[in-house]
Every structure is written in C-alpha cells, then in structure tokens.
PDB file of N, CA and C in Angstrom:
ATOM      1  N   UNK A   1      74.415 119.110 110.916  1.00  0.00           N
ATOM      2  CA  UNK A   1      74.898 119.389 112.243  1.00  0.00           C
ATOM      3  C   UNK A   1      76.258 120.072 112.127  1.00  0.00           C
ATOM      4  N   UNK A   2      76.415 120.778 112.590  1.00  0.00           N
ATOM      5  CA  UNK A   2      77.670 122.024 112.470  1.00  0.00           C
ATOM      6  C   UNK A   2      78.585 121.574 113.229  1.00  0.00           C
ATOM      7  N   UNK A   3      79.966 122.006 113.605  1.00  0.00           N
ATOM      8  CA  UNK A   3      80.796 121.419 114.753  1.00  0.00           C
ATOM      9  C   UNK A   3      82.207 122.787 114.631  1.00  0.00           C
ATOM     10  N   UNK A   4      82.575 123.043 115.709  1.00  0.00           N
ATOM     11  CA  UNK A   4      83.433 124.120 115.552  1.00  0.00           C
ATOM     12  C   UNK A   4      84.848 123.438 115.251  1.00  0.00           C
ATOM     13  N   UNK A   5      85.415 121.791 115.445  1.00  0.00           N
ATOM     14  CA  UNK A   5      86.309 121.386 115.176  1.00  0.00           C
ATOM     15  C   UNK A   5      87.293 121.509 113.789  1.00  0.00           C
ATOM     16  N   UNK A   6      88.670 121.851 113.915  1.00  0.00           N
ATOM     17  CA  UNK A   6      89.183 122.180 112.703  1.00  0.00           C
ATOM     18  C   UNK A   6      88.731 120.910 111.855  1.00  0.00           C
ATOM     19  N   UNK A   7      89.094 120.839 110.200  1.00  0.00           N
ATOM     20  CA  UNK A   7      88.945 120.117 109.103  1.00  0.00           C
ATOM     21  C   UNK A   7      90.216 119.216 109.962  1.00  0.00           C
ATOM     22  N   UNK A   8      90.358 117.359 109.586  1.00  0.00           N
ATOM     23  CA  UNK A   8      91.527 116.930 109.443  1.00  0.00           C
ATOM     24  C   UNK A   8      91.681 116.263 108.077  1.00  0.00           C
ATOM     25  N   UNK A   9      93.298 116.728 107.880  1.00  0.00           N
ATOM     26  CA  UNK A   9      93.823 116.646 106.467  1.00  0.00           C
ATOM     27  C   UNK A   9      94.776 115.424 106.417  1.00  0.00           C
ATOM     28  N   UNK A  10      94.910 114.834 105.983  1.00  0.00           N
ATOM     29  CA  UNK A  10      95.300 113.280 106.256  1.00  0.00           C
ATOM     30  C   UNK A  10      96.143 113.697 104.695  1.00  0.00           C
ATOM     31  N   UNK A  11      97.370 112.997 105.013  1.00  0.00           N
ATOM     32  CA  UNK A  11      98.391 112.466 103.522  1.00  0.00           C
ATOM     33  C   UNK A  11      97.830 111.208 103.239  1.00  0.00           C
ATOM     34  N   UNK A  12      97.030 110.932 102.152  1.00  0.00           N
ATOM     35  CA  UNK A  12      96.691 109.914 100.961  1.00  0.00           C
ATOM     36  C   UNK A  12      98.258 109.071 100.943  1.00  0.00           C
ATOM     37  N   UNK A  13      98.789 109.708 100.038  1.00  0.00           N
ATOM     38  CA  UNK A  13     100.094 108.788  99.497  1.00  0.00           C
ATOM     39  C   UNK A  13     100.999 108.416 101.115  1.00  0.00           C
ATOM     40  N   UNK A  14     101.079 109.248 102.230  1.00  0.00           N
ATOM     41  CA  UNK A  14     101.879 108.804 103.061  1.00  0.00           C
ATOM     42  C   UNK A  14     101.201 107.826 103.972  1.00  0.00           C
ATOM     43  N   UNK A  15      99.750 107.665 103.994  1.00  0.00           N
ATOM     44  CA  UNK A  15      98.625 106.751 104.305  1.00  0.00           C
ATOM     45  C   UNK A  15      98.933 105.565 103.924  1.00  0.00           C
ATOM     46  N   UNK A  16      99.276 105.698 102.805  1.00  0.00           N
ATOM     47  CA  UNK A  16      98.948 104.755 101.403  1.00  0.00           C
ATOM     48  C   UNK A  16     100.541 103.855 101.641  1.00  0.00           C
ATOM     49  N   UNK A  17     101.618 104.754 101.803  1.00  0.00           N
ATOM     50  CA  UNK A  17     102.721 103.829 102.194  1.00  0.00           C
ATOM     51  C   UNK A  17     102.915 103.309 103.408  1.00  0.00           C
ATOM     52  N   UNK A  18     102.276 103.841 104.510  1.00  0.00           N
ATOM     53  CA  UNK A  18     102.099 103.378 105.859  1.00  0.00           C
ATOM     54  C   UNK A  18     101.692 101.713 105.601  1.00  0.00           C
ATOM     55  N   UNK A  19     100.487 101.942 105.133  1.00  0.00           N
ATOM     56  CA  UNK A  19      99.408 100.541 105.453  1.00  0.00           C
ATOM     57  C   UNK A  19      99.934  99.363 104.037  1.00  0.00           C
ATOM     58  N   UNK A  20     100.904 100.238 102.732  1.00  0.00           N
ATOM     59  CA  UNK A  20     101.097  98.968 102.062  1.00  0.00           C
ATOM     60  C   UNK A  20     102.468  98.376 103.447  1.00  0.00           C
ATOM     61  N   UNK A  21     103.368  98.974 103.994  1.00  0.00           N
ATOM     62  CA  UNK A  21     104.341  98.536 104.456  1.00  0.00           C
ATOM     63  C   UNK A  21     103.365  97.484 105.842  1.00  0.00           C
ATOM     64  N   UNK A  22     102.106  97.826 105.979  1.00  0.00           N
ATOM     65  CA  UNK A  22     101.549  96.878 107.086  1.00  0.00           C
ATOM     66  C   UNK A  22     101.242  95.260 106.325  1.00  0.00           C
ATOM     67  N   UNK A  23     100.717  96.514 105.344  1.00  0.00           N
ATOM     68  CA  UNK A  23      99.833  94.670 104.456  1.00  0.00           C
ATOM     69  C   UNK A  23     100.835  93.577 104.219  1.00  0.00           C
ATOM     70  N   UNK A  24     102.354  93.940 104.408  1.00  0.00           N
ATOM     71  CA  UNK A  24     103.467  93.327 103.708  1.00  0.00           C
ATOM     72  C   UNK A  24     104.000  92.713 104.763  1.00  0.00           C
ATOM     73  N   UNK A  25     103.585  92.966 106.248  1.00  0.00           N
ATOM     74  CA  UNK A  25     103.969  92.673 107.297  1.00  0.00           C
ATOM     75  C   UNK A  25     102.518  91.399 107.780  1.00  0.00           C
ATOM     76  N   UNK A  26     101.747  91.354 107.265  1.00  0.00           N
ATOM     77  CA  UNK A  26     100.421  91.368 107.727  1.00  0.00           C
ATOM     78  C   UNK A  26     100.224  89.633 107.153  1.00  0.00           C
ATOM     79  N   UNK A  27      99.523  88.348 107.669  1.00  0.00           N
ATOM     80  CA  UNK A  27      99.179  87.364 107.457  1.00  0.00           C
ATOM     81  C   UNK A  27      98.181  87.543 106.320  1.00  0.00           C
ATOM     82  N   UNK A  28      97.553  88.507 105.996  1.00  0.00           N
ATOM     83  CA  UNK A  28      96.188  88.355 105.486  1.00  0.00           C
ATOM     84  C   UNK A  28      96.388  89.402 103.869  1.00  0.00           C
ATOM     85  N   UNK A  29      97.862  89.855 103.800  1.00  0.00           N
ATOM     86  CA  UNK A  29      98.125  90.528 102.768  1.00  0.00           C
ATOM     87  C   UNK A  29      97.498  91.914 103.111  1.00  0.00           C
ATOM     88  N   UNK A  30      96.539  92.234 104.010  1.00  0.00           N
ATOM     89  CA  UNK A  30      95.460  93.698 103.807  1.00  0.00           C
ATOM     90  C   UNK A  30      96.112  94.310 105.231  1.00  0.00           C
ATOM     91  N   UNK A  31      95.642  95.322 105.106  1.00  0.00           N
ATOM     92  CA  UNK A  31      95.737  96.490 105.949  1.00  0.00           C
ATOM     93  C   UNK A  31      94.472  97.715 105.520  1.00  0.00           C
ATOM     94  N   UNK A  32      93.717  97.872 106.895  1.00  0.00           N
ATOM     95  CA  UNK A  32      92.822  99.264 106.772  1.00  0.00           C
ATOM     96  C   UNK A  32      93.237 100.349 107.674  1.00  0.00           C
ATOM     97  N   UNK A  33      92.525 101.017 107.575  1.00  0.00           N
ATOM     98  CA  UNK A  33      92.584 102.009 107.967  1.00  0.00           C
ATOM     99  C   UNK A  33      90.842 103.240 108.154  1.00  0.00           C
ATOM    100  N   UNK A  34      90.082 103.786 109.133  1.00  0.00           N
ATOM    101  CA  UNK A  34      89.179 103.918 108.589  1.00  0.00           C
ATOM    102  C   UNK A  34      89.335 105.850 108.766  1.00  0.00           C
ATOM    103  N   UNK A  35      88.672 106.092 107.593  1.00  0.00           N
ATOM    104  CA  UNK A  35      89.465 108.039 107.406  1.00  0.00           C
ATOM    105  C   UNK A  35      88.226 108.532 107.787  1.00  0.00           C
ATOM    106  N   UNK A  36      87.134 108.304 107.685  1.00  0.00           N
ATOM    107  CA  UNK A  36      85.777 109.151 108.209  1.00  0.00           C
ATOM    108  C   UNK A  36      84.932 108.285 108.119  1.00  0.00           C
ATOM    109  N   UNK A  37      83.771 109.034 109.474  1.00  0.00           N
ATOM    110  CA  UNK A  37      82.368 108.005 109.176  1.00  0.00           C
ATOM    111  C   UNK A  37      81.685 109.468 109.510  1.00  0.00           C
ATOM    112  N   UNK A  38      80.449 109.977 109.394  1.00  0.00           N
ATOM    113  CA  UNK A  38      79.790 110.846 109.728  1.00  0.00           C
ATOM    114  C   UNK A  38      79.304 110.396 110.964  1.00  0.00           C
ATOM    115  N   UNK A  39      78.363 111.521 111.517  1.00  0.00           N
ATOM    116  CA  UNK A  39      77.481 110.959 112.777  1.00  0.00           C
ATOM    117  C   UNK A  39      76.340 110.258 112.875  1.00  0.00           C
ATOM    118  N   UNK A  40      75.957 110.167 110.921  1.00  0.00           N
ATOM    119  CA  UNK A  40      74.666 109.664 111.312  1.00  0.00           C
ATOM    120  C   UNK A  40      75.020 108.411 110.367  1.00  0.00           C
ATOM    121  N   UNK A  41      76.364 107.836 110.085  1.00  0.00           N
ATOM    122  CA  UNK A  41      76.842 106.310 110.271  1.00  0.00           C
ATOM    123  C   UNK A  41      76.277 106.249 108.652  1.00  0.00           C
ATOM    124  N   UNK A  42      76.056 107.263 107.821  1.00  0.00           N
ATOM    125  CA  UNK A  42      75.899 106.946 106.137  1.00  0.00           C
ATOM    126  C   UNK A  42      76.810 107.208 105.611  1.00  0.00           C
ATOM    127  N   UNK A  43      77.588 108.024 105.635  1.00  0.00           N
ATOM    128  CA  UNK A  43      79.366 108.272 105.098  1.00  0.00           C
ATOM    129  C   UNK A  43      80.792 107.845 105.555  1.00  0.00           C
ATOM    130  N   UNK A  44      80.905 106.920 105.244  1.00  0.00           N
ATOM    131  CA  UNK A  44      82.120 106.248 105.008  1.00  0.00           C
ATOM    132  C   UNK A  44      83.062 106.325 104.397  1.00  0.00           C
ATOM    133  N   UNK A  45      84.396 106.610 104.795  1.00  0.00           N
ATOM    134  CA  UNK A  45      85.436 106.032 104.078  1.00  0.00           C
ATOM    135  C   UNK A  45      86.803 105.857 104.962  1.00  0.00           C
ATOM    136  N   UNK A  46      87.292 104.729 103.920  1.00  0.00           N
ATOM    137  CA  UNK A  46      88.380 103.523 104.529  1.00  0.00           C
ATOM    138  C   UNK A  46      89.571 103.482 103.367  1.00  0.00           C
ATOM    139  N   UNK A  47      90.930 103.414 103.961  1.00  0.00           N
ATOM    140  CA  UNK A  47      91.873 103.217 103.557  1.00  0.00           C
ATOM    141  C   UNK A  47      91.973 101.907 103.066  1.00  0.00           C
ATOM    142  N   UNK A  48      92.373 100.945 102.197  1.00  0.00           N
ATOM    143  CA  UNK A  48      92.519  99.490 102.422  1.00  0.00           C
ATOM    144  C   UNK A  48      93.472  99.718 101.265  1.00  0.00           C
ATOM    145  N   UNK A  49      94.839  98.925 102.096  1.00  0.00           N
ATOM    146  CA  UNK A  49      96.111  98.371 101.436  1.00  0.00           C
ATOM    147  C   UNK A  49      96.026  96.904 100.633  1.00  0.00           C
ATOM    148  N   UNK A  50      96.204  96.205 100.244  1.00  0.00           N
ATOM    149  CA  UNK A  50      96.692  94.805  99.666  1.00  0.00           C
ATOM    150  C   UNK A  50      97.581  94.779  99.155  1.00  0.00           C
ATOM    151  N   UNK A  51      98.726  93.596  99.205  1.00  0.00           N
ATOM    152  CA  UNK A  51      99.800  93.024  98.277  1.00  0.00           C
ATOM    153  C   UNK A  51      98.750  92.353  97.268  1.00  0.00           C
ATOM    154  N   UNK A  52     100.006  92.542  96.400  1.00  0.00           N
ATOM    155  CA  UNK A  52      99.450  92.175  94.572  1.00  0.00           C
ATOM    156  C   UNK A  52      99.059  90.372  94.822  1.00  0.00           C
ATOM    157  N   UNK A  53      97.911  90.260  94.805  1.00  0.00           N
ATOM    158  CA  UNK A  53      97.228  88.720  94.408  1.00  0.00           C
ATOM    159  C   UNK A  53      95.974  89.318  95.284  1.00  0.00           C
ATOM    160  N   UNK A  54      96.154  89.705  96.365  1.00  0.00           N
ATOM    161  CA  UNK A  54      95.380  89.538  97.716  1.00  0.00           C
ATOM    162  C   UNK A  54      93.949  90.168  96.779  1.00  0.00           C
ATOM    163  N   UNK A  55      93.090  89.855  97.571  1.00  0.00           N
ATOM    164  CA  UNK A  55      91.546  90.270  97.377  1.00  0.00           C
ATOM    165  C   UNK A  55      90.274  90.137  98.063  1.00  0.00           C
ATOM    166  N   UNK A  56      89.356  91.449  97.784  1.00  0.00           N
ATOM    167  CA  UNK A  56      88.196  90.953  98.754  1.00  0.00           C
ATOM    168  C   UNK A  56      87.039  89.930  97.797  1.00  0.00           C
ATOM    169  N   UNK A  57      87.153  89.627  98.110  1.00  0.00           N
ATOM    170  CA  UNK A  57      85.439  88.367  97.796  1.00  0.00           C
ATOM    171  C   UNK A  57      84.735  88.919  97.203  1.00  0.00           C
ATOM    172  N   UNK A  58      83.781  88.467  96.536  1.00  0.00           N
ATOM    173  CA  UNK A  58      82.599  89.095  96.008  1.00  0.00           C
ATOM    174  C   UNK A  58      81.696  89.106  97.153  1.00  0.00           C
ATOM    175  N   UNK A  59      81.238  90.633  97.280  1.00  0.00           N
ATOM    176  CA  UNK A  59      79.966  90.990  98.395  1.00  0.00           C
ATOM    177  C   UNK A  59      79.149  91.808  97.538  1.00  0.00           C
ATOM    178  N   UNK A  60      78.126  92.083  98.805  1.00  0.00           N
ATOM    179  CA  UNK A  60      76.759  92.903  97.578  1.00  0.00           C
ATOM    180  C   UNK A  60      77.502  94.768  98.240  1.00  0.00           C
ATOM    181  N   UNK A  61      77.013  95.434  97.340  1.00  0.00           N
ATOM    182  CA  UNK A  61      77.293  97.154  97.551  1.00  0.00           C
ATOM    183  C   UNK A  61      76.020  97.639  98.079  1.00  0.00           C
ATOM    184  N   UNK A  62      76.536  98.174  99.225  1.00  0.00           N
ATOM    185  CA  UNK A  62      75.873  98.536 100.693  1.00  0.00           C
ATOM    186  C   UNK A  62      75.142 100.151  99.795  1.00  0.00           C
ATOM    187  N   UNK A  63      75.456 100.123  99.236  1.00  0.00           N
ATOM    188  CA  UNK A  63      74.901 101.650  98.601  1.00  0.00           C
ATOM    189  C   UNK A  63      75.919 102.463  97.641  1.00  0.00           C
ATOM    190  N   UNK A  64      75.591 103.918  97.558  1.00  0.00           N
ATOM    191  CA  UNK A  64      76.707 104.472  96.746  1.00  0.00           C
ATOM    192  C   UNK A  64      78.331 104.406  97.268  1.00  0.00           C
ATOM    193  N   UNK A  65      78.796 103.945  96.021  1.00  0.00           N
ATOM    194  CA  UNK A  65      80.671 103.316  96.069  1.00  0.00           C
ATOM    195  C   UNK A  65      81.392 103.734  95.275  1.00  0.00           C
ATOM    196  N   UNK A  66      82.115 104.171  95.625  1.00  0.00           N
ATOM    197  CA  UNK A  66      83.865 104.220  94.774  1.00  0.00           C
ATOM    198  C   UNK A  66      85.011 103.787  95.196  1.00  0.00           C
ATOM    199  N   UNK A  67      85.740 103.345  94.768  1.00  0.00           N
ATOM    200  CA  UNK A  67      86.967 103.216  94.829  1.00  0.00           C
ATOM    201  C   UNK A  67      87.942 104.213  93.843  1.00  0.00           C
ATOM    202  N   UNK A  68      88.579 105.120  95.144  1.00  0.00           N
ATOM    203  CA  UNK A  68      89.663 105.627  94.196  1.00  0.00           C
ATOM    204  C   UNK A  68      91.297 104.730  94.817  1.00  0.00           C
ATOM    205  N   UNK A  69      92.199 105.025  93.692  1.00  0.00           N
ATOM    206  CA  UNK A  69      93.411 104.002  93.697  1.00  0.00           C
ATOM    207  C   UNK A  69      94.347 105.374  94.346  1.00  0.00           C
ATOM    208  N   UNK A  70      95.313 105.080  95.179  1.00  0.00           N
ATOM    209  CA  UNK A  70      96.389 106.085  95.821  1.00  0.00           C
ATOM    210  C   UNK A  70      97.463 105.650  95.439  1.00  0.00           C
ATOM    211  N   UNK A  71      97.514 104.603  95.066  1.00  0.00           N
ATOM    212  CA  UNK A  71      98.556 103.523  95.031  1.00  0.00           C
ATOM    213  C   UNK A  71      98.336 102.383  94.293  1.00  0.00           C
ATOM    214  N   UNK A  72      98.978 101.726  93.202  1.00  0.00           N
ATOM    215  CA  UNK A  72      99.330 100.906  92.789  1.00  0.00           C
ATOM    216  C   UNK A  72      98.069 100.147  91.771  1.00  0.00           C
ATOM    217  N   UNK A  73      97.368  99.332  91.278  1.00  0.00           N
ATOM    218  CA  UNK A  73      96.533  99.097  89.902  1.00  0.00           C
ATOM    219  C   UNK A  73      95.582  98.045  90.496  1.00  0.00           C
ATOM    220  N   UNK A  74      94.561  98.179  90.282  1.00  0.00           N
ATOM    221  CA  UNK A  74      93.074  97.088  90.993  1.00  0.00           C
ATOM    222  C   UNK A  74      92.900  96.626  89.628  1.00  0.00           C
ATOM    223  N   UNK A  75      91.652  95.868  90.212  1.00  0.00           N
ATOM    224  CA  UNK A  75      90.638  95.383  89.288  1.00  0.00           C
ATOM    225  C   UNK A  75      89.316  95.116  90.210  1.00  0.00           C
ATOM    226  N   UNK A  76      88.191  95.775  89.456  1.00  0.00           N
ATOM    227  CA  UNK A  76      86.788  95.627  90.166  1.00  0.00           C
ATOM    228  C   UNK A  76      85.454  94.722  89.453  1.00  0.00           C
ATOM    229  N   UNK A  77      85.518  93.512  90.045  1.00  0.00           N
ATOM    230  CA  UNK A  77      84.892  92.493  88.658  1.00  0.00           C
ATOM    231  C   UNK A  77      83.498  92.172  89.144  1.00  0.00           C
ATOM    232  N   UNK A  78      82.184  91.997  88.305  1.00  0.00           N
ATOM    233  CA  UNK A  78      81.222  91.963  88.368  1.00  0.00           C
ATOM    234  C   UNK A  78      81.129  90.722  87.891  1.00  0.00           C
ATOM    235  N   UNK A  79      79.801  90.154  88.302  1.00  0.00           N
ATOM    236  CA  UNK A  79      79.296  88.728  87.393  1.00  0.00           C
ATOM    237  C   UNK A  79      79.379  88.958  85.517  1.00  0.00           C
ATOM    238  N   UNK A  80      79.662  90.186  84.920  1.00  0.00           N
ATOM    239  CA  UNK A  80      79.577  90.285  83.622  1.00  0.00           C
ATOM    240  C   UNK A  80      80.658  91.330  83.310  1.00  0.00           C
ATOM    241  N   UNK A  81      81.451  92.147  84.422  1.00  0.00           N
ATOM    242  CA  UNK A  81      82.049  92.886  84.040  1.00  0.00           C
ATOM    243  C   UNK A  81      83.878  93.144  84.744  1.00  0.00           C
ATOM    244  N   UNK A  82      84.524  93.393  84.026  1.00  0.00           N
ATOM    245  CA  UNK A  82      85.811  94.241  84.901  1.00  0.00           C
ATOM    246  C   UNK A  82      86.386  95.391  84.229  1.00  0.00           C
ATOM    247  N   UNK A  83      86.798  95.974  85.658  1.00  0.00           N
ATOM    248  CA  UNK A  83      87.107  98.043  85.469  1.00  0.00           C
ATOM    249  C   UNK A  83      88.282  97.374  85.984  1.00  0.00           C
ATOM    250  N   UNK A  84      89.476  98.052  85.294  1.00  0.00           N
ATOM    251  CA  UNK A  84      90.900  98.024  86.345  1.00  0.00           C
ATOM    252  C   UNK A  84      91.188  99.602  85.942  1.00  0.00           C
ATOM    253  N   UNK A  85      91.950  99.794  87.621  1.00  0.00           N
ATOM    254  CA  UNK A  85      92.066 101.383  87.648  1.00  0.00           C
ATOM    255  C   UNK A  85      93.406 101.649  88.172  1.00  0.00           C
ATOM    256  N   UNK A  86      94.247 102.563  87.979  1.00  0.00           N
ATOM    257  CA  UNK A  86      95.616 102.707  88.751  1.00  0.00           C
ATOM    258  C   UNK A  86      95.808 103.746  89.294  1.00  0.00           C
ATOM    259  N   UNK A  87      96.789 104.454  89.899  1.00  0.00           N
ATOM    260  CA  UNK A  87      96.979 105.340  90.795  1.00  0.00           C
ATOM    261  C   UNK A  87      96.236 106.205  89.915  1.00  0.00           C
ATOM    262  N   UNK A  88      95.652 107.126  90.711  1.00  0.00           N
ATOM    263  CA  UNK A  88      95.405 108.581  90.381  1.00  0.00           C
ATOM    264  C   UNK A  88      93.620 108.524  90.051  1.00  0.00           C
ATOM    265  N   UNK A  89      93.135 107.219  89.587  1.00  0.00           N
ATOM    266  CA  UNK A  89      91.839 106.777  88.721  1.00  0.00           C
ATOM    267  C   UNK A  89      90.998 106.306  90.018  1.00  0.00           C
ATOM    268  N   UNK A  90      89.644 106.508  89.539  1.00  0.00           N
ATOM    269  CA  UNK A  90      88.480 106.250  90.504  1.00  0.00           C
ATOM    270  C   UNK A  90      87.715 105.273  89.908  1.00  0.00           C
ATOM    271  N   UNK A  91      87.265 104.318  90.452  1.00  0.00           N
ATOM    272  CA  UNK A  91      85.979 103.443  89.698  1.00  0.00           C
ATOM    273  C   UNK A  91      84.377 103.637  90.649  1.00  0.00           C
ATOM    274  N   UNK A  92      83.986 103.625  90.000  1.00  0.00           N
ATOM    275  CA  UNK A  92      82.036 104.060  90.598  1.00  0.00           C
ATOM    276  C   UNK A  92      81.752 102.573  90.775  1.00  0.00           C
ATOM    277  N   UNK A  93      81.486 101.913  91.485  1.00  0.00           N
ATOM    278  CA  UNK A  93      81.258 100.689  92.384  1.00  0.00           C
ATOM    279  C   UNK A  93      79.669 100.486  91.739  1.00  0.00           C
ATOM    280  N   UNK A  94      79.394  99.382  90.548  1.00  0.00           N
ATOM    281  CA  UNK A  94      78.667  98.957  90.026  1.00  0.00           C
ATOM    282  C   UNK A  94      77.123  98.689  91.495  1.00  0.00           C
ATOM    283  N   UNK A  95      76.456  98.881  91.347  1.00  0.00           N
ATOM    284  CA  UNK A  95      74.856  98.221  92.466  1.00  0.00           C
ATOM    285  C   UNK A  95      74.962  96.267  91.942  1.00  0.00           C
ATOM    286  N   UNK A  96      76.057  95.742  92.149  1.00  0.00           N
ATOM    287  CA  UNK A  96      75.666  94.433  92.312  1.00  0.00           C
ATOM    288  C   UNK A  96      76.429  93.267  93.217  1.00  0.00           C
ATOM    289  N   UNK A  97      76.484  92.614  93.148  1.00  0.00           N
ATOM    290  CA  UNK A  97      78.042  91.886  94.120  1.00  0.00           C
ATOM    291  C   UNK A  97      79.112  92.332  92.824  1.00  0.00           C
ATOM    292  N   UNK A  98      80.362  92.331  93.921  1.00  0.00           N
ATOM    293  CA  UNK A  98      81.683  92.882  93.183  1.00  0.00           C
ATOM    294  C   UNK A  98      82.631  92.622  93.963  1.00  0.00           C
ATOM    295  N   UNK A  99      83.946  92.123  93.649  1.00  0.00           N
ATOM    296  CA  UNK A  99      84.792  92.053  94.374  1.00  0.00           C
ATOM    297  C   UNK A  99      85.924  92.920  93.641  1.00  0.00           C
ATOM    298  N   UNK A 100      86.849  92.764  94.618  1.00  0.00           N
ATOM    299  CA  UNK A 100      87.879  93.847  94.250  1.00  0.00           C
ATOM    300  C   UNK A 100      89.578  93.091  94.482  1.00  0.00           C
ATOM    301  N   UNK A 101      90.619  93.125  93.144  1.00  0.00           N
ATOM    302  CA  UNK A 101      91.696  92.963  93.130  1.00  0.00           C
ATOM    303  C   UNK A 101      92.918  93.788  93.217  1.00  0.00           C
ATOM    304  N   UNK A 102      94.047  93.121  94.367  1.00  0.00           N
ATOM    305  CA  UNK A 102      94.882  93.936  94.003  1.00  0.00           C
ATOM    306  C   UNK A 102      95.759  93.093  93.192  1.00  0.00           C
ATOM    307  N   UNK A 103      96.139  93.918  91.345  1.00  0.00           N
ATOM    308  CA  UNK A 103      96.997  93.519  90.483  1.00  0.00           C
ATOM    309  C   UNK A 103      98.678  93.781  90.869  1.00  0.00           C
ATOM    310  N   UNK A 104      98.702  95.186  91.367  1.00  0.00           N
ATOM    311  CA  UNK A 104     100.080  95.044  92.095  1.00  0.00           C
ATOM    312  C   UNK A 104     100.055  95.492  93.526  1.00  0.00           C
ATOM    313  N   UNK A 105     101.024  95.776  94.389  1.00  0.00           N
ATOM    314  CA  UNK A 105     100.719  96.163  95.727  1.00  0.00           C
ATOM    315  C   UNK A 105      99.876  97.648  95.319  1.00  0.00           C
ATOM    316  N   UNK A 106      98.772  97.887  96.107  1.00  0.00           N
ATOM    317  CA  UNK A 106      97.610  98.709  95.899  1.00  0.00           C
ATOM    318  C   UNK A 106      97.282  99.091  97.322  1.00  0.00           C
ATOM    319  N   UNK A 107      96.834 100.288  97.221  1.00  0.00           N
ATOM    320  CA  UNK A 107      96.142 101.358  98.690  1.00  0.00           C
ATOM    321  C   UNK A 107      94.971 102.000  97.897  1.00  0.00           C
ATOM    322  N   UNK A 108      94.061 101.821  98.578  1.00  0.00           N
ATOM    323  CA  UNK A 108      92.693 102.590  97.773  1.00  0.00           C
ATOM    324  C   UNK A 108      91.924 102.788  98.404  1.00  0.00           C
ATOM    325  N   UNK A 109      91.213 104.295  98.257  1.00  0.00           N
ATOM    326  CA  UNK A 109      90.508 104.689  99.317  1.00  0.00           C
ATOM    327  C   UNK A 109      88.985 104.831  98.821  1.00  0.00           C
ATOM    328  N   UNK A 110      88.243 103.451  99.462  1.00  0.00           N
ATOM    329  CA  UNK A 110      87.024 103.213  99.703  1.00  0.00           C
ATOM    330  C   UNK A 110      85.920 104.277 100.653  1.00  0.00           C
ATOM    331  N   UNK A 111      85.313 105.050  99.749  1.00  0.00           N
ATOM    332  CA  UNK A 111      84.109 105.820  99.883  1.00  0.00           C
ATOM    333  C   UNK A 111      82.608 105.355  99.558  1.00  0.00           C
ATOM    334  N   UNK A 112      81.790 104.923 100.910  1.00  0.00           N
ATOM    335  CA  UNK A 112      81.038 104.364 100.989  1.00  0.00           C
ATOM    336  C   UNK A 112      79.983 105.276 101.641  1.00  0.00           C
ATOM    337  N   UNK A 113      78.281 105.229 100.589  1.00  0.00           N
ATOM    338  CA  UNK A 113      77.048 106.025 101.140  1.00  0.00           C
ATOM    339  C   UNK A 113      76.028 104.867 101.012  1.00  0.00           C
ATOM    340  N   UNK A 114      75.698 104.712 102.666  1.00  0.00           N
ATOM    341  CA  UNK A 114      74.689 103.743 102.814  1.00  0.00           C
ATOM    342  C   UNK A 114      73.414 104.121 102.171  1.00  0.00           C
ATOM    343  N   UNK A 115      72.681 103.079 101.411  1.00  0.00           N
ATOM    344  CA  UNK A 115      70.986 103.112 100.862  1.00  0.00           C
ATOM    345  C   UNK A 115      70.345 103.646 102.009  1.00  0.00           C
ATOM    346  N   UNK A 116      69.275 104.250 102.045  1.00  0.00           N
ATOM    347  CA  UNK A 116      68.087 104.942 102.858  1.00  0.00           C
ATOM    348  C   UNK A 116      67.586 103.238 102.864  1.00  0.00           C
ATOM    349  N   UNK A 117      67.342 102.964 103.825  1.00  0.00           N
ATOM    350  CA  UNK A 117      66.379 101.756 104.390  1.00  0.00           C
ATOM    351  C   UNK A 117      65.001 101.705 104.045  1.00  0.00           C
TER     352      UNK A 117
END
C-alpha cells in the first residue's frame, strides 16, 4: 500500500536519552516508546529504556526479533543460552521464551515481525 506521506526520521541516541532519563524517573525502571507499526499490525518496532538490574521476564517470541542496543549493554538469555550486546550491536531474538537484561542503563530498539497464523 503506497502513501504520499513524507519518511519520519526519529534520533535513536536522542530517543534513547529521552526515555533512559524517563526510566530513571519511572517506578518500574522501563520506559517505551513505540517508533512504527505498519497497517497490517505485522511490523513492529519499540523503543524500550531500562536502568541497569531492571528486566523483562521470560516470554515466548511472537515471531521474527531483534534487538538492537542504542544505548548502554543487555543480555538476552534462553533456557540454554546468553548473547550480551552493547551499543552499536544487534542480537537476532532466538524462536523460544527469552528474556531480556539491562546490565547497565540500556535503550534498545525492539523490531518485531509477527508469524503468519
């Protein structure tokens, strides 16, 4: 589907210091943010800040995943495995439950493609 609307260009790193200065303000350590969804609700992606401890849970991966880091050093742990990644580095989001750490204050931008049903 085509659309005559300009591209929007979003600052990563000034994103990335926005939402750590929220997460730091924030009860829950996190801060999101969401940067695109398409129209037909399969392309995703989300900003998510954490202070260093904070973390999401282990959940199952909704489909194709990455996490790239904007900011500051993760860790992405599987029932058998862990990737830690730092600014600049991407991790490919394993097909199993996985949760995700932030090792120091961290902004990382979660790119998510839902499975065909």
């Amino acid at each position: 589907m085509e659309t005559d609307a300009p591209p929007t260009i979003v600052s990563l790193p000034q994103l990335a210091e926005k939402h750590l200065d929220e997460a730091a303000q924030s009860s829950s350590g996190r801060s999101s943010y969401p940067l695109h969804r398409d129209q037909l609700d399969k392309l995703r992606q989300l900003m998510l800040a954490m202070r260093a401890g904070e973390s999401l849970s282990d959940h199952e991966n909704p489909g194709e995943a990455t996490v790239y880091v904007v900011r500051g050093r993760v860790r992405l742990t599987t029932a058998s495995e862990s990737y830690e990644a730092t600014e600049g580095e991407s991790i490919v989001v394993p097909y199993e439950r996985h949760g995700l750490d932030a090792i120091e204050d961290s902004a990382v931008v979660l790119t998510l493609i839902s499975r065909p049903m």
